[in-house]
PDB file of N, CA and C in Angstrom:
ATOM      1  N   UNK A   1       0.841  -1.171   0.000  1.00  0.00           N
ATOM      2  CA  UNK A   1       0.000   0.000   0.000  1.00  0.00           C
ATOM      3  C   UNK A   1       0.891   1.242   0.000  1.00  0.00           C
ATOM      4  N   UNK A   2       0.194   2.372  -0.429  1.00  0.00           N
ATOM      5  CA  UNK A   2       1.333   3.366  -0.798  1.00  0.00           C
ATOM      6  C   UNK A   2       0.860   4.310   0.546  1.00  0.00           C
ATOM      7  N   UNK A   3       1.917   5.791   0.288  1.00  0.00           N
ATOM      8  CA  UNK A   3       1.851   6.443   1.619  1.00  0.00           C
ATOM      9  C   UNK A   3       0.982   7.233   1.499  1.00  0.00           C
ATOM     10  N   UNK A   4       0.376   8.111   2.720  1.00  0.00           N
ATOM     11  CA  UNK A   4      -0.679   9.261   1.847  1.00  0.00           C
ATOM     12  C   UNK A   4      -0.560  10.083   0.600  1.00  0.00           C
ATOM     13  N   UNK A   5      -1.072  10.575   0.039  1.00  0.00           N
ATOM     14  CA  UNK A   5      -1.218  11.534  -1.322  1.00  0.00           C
ATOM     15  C   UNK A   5       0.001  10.982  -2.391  1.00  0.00           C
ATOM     16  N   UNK A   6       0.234   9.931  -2.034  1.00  0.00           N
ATOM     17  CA  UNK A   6       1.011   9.224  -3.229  1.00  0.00           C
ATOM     18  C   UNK A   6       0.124   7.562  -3.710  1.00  0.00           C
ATOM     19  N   UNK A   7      -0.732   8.349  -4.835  1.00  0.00           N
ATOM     20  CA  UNK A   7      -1.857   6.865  -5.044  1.00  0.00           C
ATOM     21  C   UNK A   7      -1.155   5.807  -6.004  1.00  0.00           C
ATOM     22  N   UNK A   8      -0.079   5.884  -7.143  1.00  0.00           N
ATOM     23  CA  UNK A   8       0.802   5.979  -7.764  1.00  0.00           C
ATOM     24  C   UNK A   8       1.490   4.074  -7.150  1.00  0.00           C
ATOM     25  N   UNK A   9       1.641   4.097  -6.169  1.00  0.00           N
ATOM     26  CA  UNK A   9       2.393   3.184  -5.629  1.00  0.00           C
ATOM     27  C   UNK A   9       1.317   1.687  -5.608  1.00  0.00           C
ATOM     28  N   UNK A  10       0.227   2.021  -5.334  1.00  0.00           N
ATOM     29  CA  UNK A  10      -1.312   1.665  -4.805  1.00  0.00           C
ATOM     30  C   UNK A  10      -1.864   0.652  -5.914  1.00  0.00           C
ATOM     31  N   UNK A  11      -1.783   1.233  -7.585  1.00  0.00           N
ATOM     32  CA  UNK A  11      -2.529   0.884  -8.597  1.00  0.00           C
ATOM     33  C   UNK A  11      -2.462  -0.390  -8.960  1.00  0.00           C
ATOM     34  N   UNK A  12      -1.489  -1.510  -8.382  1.00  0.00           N
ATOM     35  CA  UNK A  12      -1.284  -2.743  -8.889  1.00  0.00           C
ATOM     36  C   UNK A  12      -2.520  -3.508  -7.935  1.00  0.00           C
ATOM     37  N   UNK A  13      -2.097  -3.016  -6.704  1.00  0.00           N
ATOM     38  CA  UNK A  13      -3.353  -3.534  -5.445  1.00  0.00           C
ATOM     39  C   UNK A  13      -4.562  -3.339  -6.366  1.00  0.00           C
ATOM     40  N   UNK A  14      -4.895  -1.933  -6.148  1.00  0.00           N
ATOM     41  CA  UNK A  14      -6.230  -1.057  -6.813  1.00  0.00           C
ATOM     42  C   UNK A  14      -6.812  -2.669  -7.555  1.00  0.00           C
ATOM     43  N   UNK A  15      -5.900  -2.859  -8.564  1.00  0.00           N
ATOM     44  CA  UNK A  15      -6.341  -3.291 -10.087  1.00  0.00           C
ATOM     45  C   UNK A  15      -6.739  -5.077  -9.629  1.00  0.00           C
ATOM     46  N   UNK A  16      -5.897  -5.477  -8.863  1.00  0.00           N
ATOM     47  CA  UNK A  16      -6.319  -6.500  -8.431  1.00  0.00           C
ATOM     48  C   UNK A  16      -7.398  -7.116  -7.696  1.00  0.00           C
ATOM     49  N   UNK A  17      -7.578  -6.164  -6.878  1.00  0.00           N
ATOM     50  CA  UNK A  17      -8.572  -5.912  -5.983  1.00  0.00           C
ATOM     51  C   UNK A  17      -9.976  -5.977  -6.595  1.00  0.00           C
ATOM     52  N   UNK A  18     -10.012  -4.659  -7.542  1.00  0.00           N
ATOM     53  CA  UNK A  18     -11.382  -4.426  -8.702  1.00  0.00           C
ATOM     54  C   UNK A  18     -11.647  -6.105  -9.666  1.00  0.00           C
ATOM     55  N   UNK A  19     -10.150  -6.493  -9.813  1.00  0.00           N
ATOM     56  CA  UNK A  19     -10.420  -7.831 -10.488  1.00  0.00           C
ATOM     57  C   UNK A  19     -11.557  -8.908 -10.086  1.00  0.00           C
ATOM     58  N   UNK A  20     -11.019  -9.282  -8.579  1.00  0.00           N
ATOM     59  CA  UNK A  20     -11.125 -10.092  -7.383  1.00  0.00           C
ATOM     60  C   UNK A  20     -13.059  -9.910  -7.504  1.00  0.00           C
ATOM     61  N   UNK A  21     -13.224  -7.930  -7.593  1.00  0.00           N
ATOM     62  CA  UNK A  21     -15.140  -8.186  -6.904  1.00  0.00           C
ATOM     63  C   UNK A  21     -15.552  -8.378  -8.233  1.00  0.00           C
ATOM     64  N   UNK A  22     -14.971  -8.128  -9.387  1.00  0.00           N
ATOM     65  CA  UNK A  22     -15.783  -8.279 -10.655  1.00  0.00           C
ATOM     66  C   UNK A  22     -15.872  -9.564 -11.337  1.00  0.00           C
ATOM     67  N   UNK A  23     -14.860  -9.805 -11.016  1.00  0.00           N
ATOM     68  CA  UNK A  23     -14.764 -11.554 -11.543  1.00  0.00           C
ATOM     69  C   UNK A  23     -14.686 -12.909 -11.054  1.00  0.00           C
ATOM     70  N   UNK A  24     -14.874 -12.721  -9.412  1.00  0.00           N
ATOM     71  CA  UNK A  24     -14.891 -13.893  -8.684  1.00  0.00           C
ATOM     72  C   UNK A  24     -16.353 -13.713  -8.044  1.00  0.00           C
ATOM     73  N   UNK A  25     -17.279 -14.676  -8.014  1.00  0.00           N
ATOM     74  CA  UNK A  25     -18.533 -14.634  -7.960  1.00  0.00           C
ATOM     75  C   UNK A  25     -18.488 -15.158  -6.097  1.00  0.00           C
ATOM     76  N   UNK A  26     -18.561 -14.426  -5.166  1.00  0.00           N
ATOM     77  CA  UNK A  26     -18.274 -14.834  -3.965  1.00  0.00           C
ATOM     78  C   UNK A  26     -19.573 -14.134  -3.162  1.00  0.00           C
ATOM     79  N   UNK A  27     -19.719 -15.186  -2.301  1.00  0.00           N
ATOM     80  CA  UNK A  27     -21.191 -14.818  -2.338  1.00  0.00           C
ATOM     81  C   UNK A  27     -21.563 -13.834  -0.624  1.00  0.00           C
ATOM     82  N   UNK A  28     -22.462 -13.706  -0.802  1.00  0.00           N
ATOM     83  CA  UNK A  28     -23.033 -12.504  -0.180  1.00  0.00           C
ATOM     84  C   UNK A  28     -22.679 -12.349   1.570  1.00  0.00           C
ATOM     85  N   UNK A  29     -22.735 -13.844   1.909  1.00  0.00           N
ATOM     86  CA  UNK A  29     -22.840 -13.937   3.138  1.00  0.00           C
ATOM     87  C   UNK A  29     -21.419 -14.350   3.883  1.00  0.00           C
ATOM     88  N   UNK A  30     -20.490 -14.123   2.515  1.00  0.00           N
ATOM     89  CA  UNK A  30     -19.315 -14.849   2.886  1.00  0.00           C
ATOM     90  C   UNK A  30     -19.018 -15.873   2.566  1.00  0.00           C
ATOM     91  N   UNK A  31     -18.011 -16.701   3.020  1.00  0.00           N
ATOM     92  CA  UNK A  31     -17.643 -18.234   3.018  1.00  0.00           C
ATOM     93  C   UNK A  31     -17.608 -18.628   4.296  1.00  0.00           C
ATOM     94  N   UNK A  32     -18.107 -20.076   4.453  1.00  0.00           N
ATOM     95  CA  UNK A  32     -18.408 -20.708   5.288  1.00  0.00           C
ATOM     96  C   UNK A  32     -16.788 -20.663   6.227  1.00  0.00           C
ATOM     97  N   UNK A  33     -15.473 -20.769   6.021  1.00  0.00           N
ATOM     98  CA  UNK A  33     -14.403 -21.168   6.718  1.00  0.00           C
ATOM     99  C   UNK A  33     -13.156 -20.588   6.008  1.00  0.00           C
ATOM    100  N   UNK A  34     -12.548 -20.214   6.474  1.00  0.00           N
ATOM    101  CA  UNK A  34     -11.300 -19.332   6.353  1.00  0.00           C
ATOM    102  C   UNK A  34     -10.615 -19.971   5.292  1.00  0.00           C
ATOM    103  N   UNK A  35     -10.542 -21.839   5.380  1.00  0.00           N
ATOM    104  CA  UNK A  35      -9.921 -22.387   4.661  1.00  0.00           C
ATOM    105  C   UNK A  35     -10.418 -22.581   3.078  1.00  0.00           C
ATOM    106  N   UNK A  36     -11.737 -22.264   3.048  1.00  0.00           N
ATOM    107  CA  UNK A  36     -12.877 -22.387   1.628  1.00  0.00           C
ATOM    108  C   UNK A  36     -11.910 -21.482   0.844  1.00  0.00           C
ATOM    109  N   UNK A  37     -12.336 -19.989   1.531  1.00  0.00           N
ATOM    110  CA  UNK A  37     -11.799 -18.719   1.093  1.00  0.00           C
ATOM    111  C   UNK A  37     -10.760 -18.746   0.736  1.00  0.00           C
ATOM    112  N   UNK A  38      -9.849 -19.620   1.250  1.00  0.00           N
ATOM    113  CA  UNK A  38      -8.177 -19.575   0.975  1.00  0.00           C
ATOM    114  C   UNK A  38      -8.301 -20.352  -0.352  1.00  0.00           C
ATOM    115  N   UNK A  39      -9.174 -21.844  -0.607  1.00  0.00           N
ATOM    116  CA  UNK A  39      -9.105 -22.470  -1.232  1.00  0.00           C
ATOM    117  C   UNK A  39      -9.717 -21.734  -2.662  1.00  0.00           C
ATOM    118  N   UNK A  40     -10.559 -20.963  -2.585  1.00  0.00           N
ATOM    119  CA  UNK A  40     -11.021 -20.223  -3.288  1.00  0.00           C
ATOM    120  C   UNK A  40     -10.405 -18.894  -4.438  1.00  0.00           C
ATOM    121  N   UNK A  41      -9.995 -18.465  -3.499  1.00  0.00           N
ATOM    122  CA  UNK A  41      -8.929 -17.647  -3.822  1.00  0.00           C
ATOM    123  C   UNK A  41      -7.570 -17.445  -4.716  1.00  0.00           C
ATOM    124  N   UNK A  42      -7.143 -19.449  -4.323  1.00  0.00           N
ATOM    125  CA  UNK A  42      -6.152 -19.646  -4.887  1.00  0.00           C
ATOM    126  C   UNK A  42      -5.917 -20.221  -5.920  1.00  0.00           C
ATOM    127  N   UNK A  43      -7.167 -20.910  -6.268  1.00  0.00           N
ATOM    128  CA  UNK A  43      -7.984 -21.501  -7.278  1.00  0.00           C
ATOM    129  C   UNK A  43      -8.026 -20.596  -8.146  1.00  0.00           C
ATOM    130  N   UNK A  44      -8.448 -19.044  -8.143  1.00  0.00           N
ATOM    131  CA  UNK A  44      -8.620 -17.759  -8.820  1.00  0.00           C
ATOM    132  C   UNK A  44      -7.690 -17.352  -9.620  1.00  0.00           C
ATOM    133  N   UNK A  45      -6.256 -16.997  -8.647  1.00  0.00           N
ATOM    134  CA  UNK A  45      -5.099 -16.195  -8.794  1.00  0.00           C
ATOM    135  C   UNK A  45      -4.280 -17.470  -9.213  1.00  0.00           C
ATOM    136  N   UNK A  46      -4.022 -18.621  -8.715  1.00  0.00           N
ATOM    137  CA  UNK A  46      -3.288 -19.396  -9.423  1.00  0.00           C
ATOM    138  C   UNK A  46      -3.630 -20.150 -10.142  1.00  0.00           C
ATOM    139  N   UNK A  47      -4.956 -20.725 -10.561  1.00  0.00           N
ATOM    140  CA  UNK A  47      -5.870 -21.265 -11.590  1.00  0.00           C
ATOM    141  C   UNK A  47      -6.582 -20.766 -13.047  1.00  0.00           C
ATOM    142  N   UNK A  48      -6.348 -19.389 -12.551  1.00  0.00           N
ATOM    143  CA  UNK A  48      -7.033 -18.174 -13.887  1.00  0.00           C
ATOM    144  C   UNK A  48      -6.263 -17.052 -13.994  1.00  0.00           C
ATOM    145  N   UNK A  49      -6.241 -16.654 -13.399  1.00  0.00           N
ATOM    146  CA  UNK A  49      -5.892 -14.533 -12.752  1.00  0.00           C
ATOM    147  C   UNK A  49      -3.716 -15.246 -13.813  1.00  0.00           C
ATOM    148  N   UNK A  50      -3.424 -15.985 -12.912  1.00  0.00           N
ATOM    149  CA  UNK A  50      -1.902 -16.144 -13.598  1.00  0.00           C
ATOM    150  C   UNK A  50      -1.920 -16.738 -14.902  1.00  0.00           C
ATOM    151  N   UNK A  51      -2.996 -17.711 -15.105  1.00  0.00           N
ATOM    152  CA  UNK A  51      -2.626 -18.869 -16.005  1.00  0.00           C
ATOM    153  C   UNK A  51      -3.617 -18.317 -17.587  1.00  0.00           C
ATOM    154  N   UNK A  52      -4.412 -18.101 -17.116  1.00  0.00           N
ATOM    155  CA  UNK A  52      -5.493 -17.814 -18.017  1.00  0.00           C
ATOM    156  C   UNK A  52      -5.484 -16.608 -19.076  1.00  0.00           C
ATOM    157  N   UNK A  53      -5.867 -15.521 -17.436  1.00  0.00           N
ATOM    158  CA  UNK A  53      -6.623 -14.668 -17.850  1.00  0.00           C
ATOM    159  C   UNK A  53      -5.539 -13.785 -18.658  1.00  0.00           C
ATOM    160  N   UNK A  54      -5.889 -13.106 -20.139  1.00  0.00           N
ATOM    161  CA  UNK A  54      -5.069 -11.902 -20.991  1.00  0.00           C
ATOM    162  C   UNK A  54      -4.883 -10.552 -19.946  1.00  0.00           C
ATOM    163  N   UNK A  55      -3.701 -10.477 -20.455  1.00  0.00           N
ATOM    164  CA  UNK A  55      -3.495  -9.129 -19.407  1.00  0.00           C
ATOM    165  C   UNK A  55      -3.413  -7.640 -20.678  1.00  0.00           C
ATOM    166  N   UNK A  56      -3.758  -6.662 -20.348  1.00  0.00           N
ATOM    167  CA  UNK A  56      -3.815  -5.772 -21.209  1.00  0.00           C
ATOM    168  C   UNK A  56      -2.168  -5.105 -21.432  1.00  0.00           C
ATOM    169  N   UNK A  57      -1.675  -4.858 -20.125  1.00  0.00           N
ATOM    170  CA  UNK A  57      -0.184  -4.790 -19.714  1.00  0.00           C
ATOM    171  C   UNK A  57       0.755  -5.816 -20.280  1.00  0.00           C
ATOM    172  N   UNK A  58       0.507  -6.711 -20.599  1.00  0.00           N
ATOM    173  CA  UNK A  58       1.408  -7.854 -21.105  1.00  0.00           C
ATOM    174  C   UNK A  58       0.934  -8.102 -23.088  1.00  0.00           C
ATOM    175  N   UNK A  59       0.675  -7.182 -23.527  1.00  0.00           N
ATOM    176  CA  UNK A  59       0.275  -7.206 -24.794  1.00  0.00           C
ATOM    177  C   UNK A  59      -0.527  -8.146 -24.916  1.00  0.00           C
ATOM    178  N   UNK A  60      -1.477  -8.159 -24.159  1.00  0.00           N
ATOM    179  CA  UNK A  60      -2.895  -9.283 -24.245  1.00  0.00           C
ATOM    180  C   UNK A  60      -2.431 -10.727 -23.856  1.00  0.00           C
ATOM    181  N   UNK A  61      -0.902 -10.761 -23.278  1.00  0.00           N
ATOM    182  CA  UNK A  61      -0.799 -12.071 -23.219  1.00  0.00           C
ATOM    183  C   UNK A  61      -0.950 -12.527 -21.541  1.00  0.00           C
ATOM    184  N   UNK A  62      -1.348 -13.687 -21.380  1.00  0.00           N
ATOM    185  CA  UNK A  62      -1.176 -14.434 -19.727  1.00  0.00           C
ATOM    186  C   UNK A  62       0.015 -14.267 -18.901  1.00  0.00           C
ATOM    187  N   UNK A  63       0.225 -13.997 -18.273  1.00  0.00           N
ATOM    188  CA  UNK A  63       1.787 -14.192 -17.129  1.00  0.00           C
ATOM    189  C   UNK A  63       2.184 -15.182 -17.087  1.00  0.00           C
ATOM    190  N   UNK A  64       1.996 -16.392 -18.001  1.00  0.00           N
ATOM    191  CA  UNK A  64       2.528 -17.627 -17.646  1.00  0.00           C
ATOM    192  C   UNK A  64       3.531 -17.167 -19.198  1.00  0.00           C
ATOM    193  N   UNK A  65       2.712 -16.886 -20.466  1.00  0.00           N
ATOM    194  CA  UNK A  65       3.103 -17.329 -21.535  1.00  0.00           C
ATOM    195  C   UNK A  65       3.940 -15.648 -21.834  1.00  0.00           C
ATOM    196  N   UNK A  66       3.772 -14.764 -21.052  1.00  0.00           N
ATOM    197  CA  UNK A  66       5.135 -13.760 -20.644  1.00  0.00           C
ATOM    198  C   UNK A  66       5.758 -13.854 -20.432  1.00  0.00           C
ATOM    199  N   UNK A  67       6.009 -14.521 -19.332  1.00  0.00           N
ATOM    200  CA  UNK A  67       7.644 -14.931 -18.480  1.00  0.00           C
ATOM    201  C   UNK A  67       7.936 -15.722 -19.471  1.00  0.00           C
ATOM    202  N   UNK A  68       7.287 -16.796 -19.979  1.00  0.00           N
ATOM    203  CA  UNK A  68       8.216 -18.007 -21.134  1.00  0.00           C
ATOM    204  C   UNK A  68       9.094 -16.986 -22.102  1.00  0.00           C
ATOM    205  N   UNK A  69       8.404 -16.420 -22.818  1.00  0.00           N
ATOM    206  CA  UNK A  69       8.548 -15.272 -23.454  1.00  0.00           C
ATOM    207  C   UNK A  69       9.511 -14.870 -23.410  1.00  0.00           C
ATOM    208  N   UNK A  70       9.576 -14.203 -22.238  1.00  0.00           N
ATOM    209  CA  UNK A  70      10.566 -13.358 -21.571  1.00  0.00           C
ATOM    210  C   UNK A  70      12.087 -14.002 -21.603  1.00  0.00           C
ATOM    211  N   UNK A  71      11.681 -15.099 -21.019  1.00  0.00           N
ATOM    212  CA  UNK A  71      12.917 -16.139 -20.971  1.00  0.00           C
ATOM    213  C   UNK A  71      13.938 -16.948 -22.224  1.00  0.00           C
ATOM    214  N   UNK A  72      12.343 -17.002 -22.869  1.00  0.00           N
ATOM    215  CA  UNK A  72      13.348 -17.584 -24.433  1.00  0.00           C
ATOM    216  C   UNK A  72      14.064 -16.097 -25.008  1.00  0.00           C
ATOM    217  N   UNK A  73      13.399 -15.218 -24.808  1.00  0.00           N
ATOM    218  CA  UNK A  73      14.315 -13.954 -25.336  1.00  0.00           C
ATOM    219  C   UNK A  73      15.890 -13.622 -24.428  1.00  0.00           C
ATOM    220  N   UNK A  74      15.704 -13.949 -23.510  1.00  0.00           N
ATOM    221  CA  UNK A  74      17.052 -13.271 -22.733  1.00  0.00           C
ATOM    222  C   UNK A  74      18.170 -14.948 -22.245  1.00  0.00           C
ATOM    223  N   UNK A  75      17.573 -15.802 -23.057  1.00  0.00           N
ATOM    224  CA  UNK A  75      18.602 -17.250 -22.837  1.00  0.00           C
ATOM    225  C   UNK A  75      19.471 -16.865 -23.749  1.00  0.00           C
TER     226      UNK A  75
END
């Protein structure tokens, strides 16, 4: 999190965050157990959010098939 009147630092959280209520369908009353939520969560970010989902920042590509990317370029 960034410091006061510097929002700048903030925007990666921000963006993740907005991801998390728009695209994970989590329901109203909560989750039943801390561990659901965890299970839930990780299912999200390491099941879709990394693997999946196009990033606009990564020239439409996934963070999985970036870093490869990345890597065959700088071997």
């Amino acid at each position: 999190m960034s410091r006061a009147d510097d929002p700048y630092n903030n925007a990666w959280a921000e963006s993740l965050w907005s991801r998390l209520k728009a695209e994970l369908d989590m329901p109203k009353g909560g989750y039943e157990s801390l561990e659901k939520l965890k299970s839930v969560l990780f299912e999200y970010i390491d099941g879709y959010y990394n693997i999946r989902r196009l990033h606009s920042g990564l020239n439409y590509l996934n963070p999985a098939a970036f870093e490869a990317m990345y890597y065959r370029k700088t071997a």
